[in-house]
N, C-alpha and C. Protein backbone atom coordinates (compact mmCIF):
# COMPACT_ATOMS: atom_id res chain seq x y z
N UNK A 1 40.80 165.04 105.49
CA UNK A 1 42.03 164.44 105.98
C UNK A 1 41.78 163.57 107.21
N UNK A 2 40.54 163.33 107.78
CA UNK A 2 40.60 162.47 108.94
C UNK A 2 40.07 163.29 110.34
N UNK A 3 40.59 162.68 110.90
CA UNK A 3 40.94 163.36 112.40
C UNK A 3 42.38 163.85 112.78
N UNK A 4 42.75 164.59 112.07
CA UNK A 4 43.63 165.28 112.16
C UNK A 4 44.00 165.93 113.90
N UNK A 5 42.95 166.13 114.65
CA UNK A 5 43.07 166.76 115.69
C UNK A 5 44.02 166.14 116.47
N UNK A 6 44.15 164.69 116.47
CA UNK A 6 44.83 163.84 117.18
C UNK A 6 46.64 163.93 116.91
N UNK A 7 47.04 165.09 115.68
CA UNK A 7 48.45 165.37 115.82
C UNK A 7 48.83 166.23 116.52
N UNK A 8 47.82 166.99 117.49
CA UNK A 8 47.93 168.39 118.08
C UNK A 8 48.89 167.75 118.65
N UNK A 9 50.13 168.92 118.68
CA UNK A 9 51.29 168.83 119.60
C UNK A 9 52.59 167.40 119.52
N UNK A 10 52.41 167.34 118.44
CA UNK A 10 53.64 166.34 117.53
C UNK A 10 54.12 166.56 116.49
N UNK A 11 55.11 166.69 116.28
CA UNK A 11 56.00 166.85 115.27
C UNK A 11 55.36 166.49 113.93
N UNK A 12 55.31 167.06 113.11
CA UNK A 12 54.43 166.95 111.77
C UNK A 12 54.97 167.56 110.65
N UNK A 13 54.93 166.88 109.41
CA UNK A 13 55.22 167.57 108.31
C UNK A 13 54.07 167.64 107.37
N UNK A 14 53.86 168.49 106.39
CA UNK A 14 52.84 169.42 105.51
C UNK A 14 53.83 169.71 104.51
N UNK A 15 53.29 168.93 103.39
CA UNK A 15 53.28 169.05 102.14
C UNK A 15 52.45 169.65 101.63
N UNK A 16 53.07 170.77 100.83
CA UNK A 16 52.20 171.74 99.49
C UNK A 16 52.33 171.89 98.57
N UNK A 17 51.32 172.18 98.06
CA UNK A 17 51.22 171.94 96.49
C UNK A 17 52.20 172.95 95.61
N UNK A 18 52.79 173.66 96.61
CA UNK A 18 53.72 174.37 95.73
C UNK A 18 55.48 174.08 96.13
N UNK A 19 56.39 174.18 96.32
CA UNK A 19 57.81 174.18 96.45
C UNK A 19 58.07 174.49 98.02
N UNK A 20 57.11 174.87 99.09
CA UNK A 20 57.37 174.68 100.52
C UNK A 20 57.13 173.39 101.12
N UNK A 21 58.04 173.17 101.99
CA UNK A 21 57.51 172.08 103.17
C UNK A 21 57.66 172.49 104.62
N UNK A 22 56.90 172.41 105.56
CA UNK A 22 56.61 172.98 106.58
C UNK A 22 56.96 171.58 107.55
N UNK A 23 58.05 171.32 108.44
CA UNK A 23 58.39 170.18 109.84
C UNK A 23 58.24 171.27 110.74
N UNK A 24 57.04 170.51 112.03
CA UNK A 24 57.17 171.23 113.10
C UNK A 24 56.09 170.55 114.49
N UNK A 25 56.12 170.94 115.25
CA UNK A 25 54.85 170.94 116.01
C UNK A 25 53.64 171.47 116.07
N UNK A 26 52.48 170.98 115.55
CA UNK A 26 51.44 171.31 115.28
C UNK A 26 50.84 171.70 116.32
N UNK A 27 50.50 172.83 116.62
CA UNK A 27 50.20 173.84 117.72
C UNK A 27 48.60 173.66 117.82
N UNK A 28 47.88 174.02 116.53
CA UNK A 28 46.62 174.44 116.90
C UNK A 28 46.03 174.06 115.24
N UNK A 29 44.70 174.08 115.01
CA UNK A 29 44.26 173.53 114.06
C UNK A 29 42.91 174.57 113.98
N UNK A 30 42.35 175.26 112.81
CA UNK A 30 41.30 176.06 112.90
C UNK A 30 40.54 175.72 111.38
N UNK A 31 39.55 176.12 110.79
CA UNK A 31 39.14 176.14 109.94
C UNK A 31 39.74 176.25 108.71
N UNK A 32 40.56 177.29 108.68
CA UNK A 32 41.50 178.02 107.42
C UNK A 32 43.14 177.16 107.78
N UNK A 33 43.56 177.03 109.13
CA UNK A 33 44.90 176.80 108.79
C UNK A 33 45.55 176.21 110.23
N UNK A 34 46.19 175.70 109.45
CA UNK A 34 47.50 174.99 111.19
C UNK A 34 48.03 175.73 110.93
N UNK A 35 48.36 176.07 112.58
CA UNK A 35 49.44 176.79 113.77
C UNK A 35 50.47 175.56 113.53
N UNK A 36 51.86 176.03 112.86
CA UNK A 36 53.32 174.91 113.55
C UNK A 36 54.04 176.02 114.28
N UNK A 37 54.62 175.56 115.06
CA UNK A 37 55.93 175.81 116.04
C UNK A 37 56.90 175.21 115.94
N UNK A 38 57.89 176.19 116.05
CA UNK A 38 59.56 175.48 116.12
C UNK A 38 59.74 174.74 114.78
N UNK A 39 59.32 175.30 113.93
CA UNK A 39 59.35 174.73 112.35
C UNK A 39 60.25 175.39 111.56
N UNK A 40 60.92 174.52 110.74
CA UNK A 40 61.20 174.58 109.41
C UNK A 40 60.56 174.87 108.04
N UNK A 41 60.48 176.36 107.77
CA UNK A 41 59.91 176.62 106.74
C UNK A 41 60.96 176.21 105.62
N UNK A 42 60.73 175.57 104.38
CA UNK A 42 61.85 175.38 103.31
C UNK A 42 61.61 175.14 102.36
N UNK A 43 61.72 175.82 101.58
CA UNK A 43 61.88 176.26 99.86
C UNK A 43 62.86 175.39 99.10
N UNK A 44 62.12 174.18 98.46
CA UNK A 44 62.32 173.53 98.11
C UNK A 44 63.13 174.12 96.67
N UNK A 45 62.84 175.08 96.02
CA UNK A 45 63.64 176.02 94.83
C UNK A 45 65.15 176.71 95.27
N UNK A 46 64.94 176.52 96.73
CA UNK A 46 66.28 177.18 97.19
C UNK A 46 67.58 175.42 97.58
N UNK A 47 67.15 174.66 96.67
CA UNK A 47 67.38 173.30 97.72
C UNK A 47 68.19 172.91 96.49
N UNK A 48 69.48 171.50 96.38
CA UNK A 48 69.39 170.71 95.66
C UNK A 48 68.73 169.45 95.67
N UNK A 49 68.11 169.20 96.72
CA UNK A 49 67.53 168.33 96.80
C UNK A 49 65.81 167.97 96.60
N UNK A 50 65.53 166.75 97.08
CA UNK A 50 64.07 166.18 96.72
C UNK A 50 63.18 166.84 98.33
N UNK A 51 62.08 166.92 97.99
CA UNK A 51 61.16 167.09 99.15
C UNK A 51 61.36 165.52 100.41
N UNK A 52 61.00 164.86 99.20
CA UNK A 52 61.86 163.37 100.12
C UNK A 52 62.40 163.01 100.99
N UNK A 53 63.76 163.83 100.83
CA UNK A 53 65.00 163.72 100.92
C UNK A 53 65.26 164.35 102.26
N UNK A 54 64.88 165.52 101.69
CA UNK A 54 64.60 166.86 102.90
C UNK A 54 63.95 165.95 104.60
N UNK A 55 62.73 165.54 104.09
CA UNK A 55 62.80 165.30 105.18
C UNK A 55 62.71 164.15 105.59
N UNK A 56 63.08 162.87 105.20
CA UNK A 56 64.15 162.29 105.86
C UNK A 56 65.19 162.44 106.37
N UNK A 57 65.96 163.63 106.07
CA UNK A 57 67.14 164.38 106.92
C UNK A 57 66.61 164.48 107.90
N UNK A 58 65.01 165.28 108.15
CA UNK A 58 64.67 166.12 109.46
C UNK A 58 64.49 165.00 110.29
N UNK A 59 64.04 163.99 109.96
CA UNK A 59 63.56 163.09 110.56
C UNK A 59 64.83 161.95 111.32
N UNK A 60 65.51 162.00 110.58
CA UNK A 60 67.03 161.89 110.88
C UNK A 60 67.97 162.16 111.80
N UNK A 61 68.19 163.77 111.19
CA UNK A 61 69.16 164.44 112.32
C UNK A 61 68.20 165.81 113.03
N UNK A 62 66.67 165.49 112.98
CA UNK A 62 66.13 166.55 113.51
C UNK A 62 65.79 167.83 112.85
N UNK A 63 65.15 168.44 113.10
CA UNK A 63 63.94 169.59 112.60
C UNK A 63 65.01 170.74 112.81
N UNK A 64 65.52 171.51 111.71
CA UNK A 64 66.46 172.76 111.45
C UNK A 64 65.29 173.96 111.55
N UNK A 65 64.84 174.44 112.67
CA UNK A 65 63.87 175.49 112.96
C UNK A 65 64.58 176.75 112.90
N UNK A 66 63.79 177.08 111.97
CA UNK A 66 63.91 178.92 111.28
C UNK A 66 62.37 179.73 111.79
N UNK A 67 61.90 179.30 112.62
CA UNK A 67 60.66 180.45 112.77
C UNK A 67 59.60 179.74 113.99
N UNK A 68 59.61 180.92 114.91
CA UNK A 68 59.15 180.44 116.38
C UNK A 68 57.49 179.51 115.81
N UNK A 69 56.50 180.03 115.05
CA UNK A 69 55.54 180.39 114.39
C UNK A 69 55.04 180.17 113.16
N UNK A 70 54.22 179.28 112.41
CA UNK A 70 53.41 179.85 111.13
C UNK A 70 52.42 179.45 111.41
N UNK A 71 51.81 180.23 110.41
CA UNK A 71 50.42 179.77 110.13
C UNK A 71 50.15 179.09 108.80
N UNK A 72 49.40 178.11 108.58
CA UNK A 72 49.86 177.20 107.10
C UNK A 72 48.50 177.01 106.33
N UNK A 73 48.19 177.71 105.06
CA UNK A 73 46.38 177.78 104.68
C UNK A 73 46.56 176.09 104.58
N UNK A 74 45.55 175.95 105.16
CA UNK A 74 45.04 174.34 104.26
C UNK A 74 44.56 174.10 103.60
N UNK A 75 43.99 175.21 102.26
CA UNK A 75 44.03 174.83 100.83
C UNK A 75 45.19 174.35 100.06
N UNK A 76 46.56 175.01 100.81
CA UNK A 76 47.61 174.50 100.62
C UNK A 76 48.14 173.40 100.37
N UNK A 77 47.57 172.56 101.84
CA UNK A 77 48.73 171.30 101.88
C UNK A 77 48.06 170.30 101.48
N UNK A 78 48.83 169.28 100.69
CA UNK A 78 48.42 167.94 100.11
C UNK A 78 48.65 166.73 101.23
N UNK A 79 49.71 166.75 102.01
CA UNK A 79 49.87 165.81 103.05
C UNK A 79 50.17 166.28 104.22
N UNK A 80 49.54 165.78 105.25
CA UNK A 80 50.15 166.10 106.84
C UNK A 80 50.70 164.65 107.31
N UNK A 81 51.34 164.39 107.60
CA UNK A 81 51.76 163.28 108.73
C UNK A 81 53.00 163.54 109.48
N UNK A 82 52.81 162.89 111.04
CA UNK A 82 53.67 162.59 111.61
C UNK A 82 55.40 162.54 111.25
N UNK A 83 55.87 163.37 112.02
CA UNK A 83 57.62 163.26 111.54
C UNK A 83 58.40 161.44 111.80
N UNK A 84 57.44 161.21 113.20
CA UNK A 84 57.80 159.85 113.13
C UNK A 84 57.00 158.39 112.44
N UNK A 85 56.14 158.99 111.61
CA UNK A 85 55.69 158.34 110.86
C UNK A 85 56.59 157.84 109.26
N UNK A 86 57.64 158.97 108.90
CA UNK A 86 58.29 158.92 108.29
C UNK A 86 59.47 158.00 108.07
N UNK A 87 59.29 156.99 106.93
CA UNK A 87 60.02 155.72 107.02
C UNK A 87 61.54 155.97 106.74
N UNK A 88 62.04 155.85 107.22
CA UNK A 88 63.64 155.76 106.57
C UNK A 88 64.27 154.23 105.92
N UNK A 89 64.22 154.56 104.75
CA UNK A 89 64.87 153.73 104.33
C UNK A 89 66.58 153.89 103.46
């Protein structure tokens, strides 16, 4: 994925390969997994909506944080980027 190190401590979203998406502040970065904070864990099966969609909302009207804490495997995630990287159109 790059140099990832350079999102430490910005708002970030993580896409996975399964029905979660993780918005938050990327705390810490280790071998196995990012640390987010002040994140939105969300179950995209519990949603009517698109992953998309979702977070262009967050990005929008801001990050709906449900959990001080995670830890996120990074076999997991297919995309990390920036919350303000996120285009609204």
């Amino acid at each position: 994925m790059g140099d990832e190190s350079g999102l430490v401590g910005q708002d970030v979203v993580l896409d996975t390969r399964g029905p979660l998406v993780y918005i938050g502040r990327l705390a810490r970065i280790d071998e196995h997994f990012y640390e987010v904070q002040d994140v939105d864990v969300h179950d995209m099966l519990e949603s009517q909506t698109t992953k998309e969609r979702y977070v262009l909302e967050a990005r929008k009207f801001g990050v709906k944080k449900n959990r001080r804490s995670v830890l996120v495997r990074k076999a997991e995630v297919v995309s990390l980027s920036r919350l303000e990287d996120v285009i609204e159109y």
